[in-house]
N, C-alpha and C. Protein backbone atom coordinates (compact mmCIF):
# COMPACT_ATOMS: atom_id res chain seq x y z
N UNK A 1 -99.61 97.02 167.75
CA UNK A 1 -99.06 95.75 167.35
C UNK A 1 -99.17 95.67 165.83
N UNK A 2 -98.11 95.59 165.48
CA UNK A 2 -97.93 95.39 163.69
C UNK A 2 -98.27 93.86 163.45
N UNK A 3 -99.42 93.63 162.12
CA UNK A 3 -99.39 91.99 161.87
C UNK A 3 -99.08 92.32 160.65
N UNK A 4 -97.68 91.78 160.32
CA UNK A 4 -96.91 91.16 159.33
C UNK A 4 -97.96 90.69 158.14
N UNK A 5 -98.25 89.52 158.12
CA UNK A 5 -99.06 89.05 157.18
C UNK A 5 -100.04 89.57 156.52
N UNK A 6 -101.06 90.73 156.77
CA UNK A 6 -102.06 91.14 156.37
C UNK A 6 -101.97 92.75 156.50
N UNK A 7 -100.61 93.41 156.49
CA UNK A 7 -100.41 95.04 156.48
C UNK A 7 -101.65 95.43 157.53
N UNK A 8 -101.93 95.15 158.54
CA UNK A 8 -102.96 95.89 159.36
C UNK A 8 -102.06 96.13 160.86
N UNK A 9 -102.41 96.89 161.79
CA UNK A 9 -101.85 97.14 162.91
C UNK A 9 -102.98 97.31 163.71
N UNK A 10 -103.17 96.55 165.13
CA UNK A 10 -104.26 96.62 166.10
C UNK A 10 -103.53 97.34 167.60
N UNK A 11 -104.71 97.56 167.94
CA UNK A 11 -104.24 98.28 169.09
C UNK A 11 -105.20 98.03 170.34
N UNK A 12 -104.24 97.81 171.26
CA UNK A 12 -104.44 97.25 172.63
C UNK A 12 -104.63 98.15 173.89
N UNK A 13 -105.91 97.94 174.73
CA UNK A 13 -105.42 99.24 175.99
C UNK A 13 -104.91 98.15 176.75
N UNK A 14 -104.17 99.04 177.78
CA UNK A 14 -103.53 98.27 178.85
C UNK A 14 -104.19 98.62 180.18
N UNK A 15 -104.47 97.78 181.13
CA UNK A 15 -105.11 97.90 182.29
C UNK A 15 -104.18 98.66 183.45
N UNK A 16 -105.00 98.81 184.82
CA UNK A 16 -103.90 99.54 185.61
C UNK A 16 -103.26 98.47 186.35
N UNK A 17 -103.55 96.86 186.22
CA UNK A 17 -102.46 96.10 186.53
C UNK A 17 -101.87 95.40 185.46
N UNK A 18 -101.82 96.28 184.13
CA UNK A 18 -100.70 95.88 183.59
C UNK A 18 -101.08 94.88 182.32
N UNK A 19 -102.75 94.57 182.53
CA UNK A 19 -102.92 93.49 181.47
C UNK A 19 -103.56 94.18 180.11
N UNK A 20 -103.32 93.61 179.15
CA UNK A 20 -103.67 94.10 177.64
C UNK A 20 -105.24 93.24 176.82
N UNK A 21 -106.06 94.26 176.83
CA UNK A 21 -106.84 93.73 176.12
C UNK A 21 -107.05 94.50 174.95
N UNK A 22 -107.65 93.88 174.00
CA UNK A 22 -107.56 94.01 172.51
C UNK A 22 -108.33 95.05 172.25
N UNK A 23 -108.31 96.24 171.92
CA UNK A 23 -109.38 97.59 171.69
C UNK A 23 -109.84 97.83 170.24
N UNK A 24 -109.27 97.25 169.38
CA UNK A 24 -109.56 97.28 167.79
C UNK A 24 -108.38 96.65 167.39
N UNK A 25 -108.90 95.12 166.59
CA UNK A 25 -108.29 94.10 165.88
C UNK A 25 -107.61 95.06 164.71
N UNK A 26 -108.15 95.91 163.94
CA UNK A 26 -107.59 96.90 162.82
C UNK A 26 -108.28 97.97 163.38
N UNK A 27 -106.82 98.46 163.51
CA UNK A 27 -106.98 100.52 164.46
C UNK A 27 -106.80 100.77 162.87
N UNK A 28 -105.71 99.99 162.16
CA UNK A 28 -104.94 100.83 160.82
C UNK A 28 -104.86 100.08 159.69
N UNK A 29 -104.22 100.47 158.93
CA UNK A 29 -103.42 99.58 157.63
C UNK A 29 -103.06 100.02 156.79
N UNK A 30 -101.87 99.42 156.37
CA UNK A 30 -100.71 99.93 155.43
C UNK A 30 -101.38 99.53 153.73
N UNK A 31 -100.94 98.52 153.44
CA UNK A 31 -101.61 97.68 152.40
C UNK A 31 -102.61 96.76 152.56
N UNK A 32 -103.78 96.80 152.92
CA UNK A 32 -104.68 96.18 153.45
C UNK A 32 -104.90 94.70 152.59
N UNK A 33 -104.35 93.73 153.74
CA UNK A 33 -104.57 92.67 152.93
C UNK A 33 -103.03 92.02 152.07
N UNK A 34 -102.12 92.88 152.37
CA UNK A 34 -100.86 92.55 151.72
C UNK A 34 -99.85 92.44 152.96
N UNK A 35 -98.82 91.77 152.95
CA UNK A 35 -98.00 91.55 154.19
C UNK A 35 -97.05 92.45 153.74
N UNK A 36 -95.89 92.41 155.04
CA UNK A 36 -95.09 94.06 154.58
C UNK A 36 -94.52 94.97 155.66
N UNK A 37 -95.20 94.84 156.55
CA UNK A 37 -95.55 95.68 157.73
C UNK A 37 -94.00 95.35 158.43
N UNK A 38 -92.88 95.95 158.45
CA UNK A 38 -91.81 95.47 159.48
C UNK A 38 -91.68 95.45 160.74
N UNK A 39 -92.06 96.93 160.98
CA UNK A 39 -91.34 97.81 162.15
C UNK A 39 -92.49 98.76 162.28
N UNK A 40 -92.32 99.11 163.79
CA UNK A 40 -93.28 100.60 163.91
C UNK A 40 -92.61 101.33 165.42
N UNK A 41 -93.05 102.49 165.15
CA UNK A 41 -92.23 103.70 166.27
C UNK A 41 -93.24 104.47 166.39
N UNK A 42 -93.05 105.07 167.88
CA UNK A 42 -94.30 106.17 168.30
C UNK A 42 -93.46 107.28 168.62
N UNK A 43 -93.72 108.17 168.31
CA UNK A 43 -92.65 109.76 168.47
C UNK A 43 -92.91 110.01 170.13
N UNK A 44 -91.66 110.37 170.20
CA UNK A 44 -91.37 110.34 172.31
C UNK A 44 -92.85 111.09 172.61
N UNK A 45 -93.81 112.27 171.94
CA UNK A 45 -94.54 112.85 172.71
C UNK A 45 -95.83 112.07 172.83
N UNK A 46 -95.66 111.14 171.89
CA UNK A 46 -97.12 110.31 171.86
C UNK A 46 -98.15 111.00 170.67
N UNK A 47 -97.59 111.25 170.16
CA UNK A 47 -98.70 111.85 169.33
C UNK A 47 -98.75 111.45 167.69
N UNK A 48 -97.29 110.60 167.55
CA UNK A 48 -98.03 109.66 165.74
C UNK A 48 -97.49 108.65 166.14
N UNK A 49 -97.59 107.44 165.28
CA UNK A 49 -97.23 106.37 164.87
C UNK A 49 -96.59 106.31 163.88
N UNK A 50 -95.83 105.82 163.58
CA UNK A 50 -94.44 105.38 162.21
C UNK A 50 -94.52 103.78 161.94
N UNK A 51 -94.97 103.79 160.69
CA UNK A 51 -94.89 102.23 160.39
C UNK A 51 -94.18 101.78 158.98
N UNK A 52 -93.21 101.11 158.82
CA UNK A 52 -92.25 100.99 158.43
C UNK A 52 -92.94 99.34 157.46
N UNK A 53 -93.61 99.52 155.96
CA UNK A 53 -93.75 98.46 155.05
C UNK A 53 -92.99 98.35 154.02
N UNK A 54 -91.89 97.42 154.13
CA UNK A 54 -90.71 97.16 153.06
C UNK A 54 -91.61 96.35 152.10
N UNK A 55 -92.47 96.23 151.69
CA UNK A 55 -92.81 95.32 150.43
C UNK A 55 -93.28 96.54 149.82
N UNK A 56 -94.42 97.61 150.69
CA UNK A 56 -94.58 98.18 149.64
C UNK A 56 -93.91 99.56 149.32
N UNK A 57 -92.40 99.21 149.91
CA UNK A 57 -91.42 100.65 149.84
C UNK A 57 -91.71 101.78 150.66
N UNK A 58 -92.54 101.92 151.86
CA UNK A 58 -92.88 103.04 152.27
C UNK A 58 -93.14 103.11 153.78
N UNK A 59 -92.79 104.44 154.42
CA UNK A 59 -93.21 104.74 155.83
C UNK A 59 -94.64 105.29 155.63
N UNK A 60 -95.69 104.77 156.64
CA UNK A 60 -96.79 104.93 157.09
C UNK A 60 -96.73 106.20 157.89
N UNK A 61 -97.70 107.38 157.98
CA UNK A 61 -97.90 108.11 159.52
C UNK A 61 -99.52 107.77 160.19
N UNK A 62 -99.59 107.67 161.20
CA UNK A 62 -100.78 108.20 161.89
C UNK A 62 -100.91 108.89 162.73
N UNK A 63 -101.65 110.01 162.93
CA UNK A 63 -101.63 110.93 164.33
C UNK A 63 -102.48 110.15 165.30
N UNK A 64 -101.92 109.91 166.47
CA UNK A 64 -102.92 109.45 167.83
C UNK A 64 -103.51 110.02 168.18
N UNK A 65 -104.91 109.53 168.43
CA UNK A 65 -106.11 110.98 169.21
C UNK A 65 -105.89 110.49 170.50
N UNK A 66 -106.46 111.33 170.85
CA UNK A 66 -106.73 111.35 172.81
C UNK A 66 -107.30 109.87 173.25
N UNK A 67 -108.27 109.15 172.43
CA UNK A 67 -108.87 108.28 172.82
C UNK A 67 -107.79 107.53 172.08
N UNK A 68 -106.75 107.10 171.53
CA UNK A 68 -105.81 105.75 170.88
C UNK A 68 -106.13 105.54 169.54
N UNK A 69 -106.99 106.28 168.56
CA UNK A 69 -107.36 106.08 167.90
C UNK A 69 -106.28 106.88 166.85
N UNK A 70 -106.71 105.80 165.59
CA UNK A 70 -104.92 106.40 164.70
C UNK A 70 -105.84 107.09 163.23
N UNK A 71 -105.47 107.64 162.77
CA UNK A 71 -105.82 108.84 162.02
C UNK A 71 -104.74 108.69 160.39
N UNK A 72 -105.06 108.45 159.31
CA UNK A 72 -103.60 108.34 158.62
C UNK A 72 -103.56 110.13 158.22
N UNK A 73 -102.18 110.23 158.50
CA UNK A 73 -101.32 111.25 158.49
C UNK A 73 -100.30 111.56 157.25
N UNK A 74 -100.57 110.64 156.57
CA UNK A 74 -99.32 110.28 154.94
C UNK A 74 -98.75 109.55 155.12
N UNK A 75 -97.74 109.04 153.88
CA UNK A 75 -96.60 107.93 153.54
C UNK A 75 -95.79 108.90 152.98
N UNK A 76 -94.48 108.23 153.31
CA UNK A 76 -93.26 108.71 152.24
C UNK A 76 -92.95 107.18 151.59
N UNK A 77 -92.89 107.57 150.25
CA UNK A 77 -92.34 106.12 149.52
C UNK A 77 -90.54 106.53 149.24
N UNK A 78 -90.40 105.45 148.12
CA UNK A 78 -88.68 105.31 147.65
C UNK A 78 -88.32 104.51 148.33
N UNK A 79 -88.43 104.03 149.55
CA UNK A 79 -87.34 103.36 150.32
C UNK A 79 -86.69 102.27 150.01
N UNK A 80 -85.64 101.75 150.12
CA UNK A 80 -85.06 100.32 149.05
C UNK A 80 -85.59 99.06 149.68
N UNK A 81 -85.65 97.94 148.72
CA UNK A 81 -86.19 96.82 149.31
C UNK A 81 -86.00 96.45 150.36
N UNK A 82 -84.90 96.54 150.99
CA UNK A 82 -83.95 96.01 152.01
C UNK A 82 -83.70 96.61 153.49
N UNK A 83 -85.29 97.74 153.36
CA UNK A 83 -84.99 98.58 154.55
C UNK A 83 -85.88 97.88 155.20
N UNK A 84 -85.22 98.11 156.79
CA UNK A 84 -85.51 97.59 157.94
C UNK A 84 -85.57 97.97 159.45
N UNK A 85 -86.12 98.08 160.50
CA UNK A 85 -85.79 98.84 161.35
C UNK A 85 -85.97 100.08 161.42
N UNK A 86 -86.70 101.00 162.46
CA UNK A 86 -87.36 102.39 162.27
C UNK A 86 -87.11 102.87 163.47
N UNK A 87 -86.99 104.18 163.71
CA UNK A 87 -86.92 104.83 164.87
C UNK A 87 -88.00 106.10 164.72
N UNK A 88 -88.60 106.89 165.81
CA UNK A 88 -89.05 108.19 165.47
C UNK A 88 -88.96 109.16 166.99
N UNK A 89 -88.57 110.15 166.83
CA UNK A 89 -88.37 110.97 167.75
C UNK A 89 -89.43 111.44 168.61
């Protein structure tokens, strides 16, 4: 779950009927403390996260461990103010 307001992303397990409880309020963060955070994508095999912060021009990576836990993996910056929306394979 991306929170907008404060560049951090938390992460939730999900139960086997389906319900979500909160596993770490901040798994991550982009600009810690700065809002920004648009969009985020998980690559079809499960194995990073893509997080997409238009304030501060840049895609986020994290690799997922076995246990859900996110790892930062790099940024690519440049991107124009105005980008929005992310996909990852």
């Amino acid at each position: 779950m991306t929170n907008f307001g404060d560049g951090t992303i938390s992460r939730y397990a999900v139960g086997d009927d389906g319900s979500l409880e909160l596993a770490e309020a901040v798994a991550a963060s982009t600009v810690l403390g700065a809002k920004g955070i648009r969009d985020a994508a998980r690559t079809a095999d499960g194995g990073f996260l893509y997080a997409l912060d238009a304030d501060a021009r840049q895609v986020f990576r994290w690799s997922i461990e076995r246990d859900g836990r996110l790892v930062p993996a790099g940024a690519v910056d440049g991107l124009p103010a105005t980008a929005a929306g992310l996909a990852a394979l």
